[in-house]
Structures are given as structure tokens and as C-alpha cells.
N, C-alpha and C. Protein backbone atom coordinates (compact mmCIF):
# COMPACT_ATOMS: atom_id res chain seq x y z
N UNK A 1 -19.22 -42.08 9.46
CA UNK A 1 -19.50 -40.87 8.71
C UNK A 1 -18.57 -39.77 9.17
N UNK A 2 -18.08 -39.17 8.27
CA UNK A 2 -17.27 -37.37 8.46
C UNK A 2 -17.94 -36.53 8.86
N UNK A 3 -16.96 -35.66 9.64
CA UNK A 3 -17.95 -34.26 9.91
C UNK A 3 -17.60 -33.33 8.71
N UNK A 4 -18.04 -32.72 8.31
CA UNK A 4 -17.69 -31.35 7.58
C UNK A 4 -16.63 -30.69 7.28
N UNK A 5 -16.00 -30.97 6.32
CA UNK A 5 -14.30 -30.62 5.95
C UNK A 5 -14.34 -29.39 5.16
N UNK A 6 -14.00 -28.09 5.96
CA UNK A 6 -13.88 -27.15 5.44
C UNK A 6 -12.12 -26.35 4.95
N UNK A 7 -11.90 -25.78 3.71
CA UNK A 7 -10.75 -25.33 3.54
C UNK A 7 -10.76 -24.02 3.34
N UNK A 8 -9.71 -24.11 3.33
CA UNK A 8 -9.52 -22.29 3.03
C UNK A 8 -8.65 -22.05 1.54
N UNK A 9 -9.77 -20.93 1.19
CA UNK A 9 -10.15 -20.92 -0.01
C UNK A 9 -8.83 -20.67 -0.93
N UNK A 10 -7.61 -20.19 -0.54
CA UNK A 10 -6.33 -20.30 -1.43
C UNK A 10 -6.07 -22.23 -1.50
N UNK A 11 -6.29 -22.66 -0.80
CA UNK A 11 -6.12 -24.37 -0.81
C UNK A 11 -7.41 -24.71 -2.43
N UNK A 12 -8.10 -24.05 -2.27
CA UNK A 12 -9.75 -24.65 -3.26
C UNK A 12 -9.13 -23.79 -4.34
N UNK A 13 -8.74 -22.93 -4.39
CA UNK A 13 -8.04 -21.80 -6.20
C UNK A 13 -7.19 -23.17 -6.12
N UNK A 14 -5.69 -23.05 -5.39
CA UNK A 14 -4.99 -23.71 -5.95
C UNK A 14 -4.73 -25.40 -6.39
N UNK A 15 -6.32 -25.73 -6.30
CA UNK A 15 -6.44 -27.31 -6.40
C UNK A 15 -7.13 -27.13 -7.44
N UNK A 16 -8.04 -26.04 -8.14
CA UNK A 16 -8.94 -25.89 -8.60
C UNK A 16 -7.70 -25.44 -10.29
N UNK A 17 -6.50 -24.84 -10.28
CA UNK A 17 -5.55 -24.48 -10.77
C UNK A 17 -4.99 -25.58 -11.42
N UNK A 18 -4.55 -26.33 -10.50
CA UNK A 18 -3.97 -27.47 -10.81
C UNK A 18 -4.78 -28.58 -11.47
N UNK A 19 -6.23 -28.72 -11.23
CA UNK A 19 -6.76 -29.68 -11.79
C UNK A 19 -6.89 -29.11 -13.35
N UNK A 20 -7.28 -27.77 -13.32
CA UNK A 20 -7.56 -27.28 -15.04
C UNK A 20 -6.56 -27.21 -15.56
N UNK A 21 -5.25 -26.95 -15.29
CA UNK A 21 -4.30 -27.30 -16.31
C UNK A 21 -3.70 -28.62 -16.41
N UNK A 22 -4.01 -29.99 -15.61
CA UNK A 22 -3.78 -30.92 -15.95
C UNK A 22 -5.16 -31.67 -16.76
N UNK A 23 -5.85 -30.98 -17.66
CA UNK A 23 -6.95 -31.32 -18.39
C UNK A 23 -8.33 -31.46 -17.65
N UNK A 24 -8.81 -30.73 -16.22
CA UNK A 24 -9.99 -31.41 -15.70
C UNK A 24 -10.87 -30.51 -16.36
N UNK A 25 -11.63 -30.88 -17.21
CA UNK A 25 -12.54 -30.12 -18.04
C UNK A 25 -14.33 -30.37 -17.51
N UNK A 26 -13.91 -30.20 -15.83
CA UNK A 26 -15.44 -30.39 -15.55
C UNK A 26 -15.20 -30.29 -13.90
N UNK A 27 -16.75 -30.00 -12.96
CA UNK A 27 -15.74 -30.29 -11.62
C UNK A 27 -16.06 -31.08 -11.10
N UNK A 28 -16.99 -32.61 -11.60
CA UNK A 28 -16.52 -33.91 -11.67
C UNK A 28 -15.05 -34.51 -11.76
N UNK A 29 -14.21 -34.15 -12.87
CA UNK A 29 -13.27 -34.03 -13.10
C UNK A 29 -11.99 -33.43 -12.32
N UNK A 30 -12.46 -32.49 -12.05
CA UNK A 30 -11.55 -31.67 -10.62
C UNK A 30 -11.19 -32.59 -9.17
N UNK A 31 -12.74 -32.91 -8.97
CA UNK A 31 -13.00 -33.63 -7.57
C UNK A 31 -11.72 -34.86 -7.71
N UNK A 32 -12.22 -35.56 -9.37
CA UNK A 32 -10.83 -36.95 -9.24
C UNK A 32 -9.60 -36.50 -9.50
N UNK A 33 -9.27 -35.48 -9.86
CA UNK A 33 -7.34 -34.80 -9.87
C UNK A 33 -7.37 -34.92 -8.40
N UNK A 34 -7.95 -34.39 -7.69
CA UNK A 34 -7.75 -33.88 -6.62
C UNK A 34 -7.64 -34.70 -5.27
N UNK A 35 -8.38 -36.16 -6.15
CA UNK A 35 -8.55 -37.18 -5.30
C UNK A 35 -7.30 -37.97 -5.79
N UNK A 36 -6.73 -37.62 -6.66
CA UNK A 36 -5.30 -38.30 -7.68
C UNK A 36 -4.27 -37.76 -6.70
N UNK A 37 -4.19 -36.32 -6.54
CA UNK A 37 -3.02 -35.50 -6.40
C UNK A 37 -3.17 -35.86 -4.55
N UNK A 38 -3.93 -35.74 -3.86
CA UNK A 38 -3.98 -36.29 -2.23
C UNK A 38 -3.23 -37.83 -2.58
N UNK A 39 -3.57 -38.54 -3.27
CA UNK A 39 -3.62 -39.80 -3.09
C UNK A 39 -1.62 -40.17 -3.59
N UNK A 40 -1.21 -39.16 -4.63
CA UNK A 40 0.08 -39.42 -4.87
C UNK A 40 0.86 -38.58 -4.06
N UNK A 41 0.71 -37.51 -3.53
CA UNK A 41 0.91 -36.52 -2.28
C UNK A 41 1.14 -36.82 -1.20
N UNK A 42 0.63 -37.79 -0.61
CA UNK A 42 0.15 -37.96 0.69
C UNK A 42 -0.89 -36.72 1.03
N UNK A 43 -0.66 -35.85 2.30
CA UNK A 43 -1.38 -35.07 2.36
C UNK A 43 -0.94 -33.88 1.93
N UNK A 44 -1.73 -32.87 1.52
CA UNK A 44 -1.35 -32.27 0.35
C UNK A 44 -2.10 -30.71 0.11
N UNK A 45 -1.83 -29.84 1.17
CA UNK A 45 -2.17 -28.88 1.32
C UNK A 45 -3.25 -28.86 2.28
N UNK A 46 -2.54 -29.68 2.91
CA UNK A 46 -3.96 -30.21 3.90
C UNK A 46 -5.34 -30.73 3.63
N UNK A 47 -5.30 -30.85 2.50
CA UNK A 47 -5.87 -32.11 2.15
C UNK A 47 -5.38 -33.62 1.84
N UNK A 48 -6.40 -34.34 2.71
CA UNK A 48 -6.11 -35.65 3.00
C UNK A 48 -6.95 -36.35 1.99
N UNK A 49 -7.93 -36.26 0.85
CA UNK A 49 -8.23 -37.00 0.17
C UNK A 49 -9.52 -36.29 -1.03
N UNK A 50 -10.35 -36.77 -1.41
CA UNK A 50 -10.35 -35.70 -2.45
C UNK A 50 -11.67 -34.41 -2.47
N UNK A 51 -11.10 -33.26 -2.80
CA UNK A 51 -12.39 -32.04 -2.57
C UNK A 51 -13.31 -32.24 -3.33
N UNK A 52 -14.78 -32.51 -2.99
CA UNK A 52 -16.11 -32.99 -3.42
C UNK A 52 -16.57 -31.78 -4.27
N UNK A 53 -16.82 -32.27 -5.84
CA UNK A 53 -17.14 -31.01 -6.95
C UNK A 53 -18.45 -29.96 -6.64
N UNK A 54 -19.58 -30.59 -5.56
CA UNK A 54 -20.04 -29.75 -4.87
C UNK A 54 -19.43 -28.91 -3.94
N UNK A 55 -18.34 -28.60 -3.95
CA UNK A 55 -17.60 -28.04 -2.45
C UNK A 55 -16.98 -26.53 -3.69
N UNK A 56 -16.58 -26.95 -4.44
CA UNK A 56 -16.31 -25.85 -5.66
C UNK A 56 -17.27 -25.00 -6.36
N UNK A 57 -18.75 -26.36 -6.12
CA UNK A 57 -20.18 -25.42 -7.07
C UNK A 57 -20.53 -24.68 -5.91
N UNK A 58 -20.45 -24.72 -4.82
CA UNK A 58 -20.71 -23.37 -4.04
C UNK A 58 -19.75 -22.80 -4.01
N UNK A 59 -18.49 -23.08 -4.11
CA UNK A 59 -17.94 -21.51 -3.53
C UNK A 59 -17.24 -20.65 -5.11
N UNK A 60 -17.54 -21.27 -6.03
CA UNK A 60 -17.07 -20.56 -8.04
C UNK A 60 -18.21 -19.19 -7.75
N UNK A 61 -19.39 -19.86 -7.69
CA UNK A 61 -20.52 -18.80 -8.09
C UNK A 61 -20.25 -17.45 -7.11
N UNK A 62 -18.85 -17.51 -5.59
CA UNK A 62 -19.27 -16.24 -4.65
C UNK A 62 -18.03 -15.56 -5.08
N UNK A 63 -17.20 -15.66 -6.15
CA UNK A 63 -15.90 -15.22 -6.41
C UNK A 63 -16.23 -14.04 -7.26
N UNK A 64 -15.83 -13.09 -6.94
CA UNK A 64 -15.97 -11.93 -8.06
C UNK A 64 -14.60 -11.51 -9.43
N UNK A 65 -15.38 -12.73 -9.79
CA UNK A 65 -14.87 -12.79 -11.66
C UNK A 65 -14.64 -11.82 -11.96
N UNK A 66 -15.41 -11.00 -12.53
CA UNK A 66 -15.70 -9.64 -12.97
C UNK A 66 -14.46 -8.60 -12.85
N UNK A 67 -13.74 -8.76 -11.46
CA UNK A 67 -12.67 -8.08 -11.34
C UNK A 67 -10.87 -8.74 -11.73
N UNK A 68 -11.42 -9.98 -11.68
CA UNK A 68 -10.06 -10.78 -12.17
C UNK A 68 -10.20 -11.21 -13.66
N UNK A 69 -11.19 -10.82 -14.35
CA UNK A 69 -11.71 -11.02 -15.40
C UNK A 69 -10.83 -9.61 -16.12
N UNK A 70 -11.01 -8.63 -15.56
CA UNK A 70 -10.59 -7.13 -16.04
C UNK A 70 -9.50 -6.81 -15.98
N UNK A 71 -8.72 -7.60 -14.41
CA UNK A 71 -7.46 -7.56 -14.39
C UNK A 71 -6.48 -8.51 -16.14
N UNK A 72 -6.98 -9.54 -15.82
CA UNK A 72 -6.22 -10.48 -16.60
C UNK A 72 -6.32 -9.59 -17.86
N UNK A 73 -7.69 -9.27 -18.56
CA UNK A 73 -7.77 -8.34 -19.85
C UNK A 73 -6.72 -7.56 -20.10
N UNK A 74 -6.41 -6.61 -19.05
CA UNK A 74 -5.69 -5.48 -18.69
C UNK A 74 -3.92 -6.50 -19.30
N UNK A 75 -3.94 -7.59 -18.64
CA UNK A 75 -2.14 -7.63 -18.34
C UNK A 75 -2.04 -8.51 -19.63
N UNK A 76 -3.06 -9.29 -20.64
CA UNK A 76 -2.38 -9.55 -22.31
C UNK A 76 -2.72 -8.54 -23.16
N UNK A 77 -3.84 -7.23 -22.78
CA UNK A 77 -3.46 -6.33 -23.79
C UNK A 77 -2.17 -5.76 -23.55
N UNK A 78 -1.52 -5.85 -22.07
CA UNK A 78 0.32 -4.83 -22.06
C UNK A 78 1.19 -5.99 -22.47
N UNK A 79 0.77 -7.10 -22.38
CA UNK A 79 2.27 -7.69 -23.20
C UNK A 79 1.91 -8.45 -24.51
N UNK A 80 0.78 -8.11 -24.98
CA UNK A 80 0.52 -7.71 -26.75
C UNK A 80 1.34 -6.27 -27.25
N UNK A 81 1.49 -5.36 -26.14
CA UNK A 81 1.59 -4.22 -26.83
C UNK A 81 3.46 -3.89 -26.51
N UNK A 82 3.99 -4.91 -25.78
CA UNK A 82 4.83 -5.30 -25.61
C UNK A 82 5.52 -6.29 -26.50
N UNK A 83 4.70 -6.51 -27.47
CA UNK A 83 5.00 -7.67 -28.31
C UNK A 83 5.60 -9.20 -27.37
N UNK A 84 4.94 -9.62 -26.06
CA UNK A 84 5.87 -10.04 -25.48
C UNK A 84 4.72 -11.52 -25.64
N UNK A 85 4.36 -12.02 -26.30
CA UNK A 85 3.58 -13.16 -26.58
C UNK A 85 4.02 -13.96 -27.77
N UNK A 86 3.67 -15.13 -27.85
CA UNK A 86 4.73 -15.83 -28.94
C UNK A 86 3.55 -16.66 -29.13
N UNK A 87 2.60 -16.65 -29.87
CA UNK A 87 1.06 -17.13 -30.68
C UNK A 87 0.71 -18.04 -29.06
N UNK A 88 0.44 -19.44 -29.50
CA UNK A 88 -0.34 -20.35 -28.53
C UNK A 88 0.85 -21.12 -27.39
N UNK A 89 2.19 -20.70 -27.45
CA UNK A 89 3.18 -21.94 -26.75
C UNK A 89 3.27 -20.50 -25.62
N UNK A 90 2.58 -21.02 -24.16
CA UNK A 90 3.39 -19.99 -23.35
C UNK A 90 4.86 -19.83 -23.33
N UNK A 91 5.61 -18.93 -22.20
CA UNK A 91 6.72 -18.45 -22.20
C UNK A 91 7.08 -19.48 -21.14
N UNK A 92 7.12 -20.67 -21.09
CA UNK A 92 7.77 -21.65 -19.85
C UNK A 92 7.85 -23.02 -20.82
N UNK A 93 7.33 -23.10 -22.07
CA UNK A 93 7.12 -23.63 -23.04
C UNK A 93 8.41 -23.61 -24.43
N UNK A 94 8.87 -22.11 -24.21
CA UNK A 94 9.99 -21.63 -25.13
C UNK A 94 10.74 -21.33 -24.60
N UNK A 95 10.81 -21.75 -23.06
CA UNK A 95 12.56 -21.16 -22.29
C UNK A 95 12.57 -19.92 -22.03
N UNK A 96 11.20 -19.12 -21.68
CA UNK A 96 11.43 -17.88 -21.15
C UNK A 96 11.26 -17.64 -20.01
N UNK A 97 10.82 -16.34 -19.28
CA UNK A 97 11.08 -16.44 -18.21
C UNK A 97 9.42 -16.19 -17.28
């Protein structure tokens, strides 16, 4: 049996990042990217194998949304008003920058 594998929490965003834009539409789903991406990685942000979707259902609910929620609002109404959006294909999609 393991003892208790704790990370630090830029390691859990950026696994948590990576699994939703490679389609993990659940955090069942997360847990196996993550158990994918260790496993083709080797070790892999210091993780050695894969972060358990209970390990994400506690720590989603202590994140304060609310303020990165307002931020993000904030930065596509300035590059709507920038005209700097091109419908649904991001800008890494059309060779921008």
C-alpha cells in the first residue's frame, strides 16, 4: 500500500489543463489522461503515475472561480472590442500569435 501523494497545486491546474483540452470531459476522465500522460512521460511533473479524480473533487470546489471567472470575462470582452477574435478557430489555429 502507498502513503499519501500530495502535489502542489500548479502540478493539479496544469494536469487538470491538459487533460480538458485533450477531450477529458469528466474527472474520471482526467484521472486516465493523466495516467496516459505519466505513463508516455515517464515522470512528469513529478508525477509518477496517475492523479486520482478524487484528488481534483477536493481541491476544484476550494479554488475561487469567481475571480478567474471575472478576470477571463474582462480579457474576451477587450479583444472583442479589439476585434481581435476570429469566430470558433483560436489564434494558434490560424497562425497567429
Amino acid at each position: 500500500m502507498y502513503g499519501k501523494v500530495e502535489y502542489p497545486l500548479p502540478t493539479l491546474l496544469t494536469a487538470l489543463l491538459a487533460a480538458m483540452v485533450t477531450q477529458a470531459r469528466s474527472l474520471r476522465m482526467v484521472e486516465q489522461r493523466t495516467e496516459q500522460m505519466a505513463r508516455k512521460q515517464g515522470r512528469w511533473m513529478d508525477v509518477q503515475g496517475r492523479i486520482a479524480d478524487n484528488t481534483f473533487g477536493m481541491v476544484l470546489p476550494r479554488l475561487a472561480i469567481g475571480d478567474l471567472m471575472a478576470c477571463l470575462h474582462r480579457l474576451v470582452k477587450a479583444e472583442h472590442r479589439r476585434r481581435n477574435h476570429g469566430g470558433d478557430t483560436p489564434a494558434v489555429g490560424r497562425g497567429g500569435h
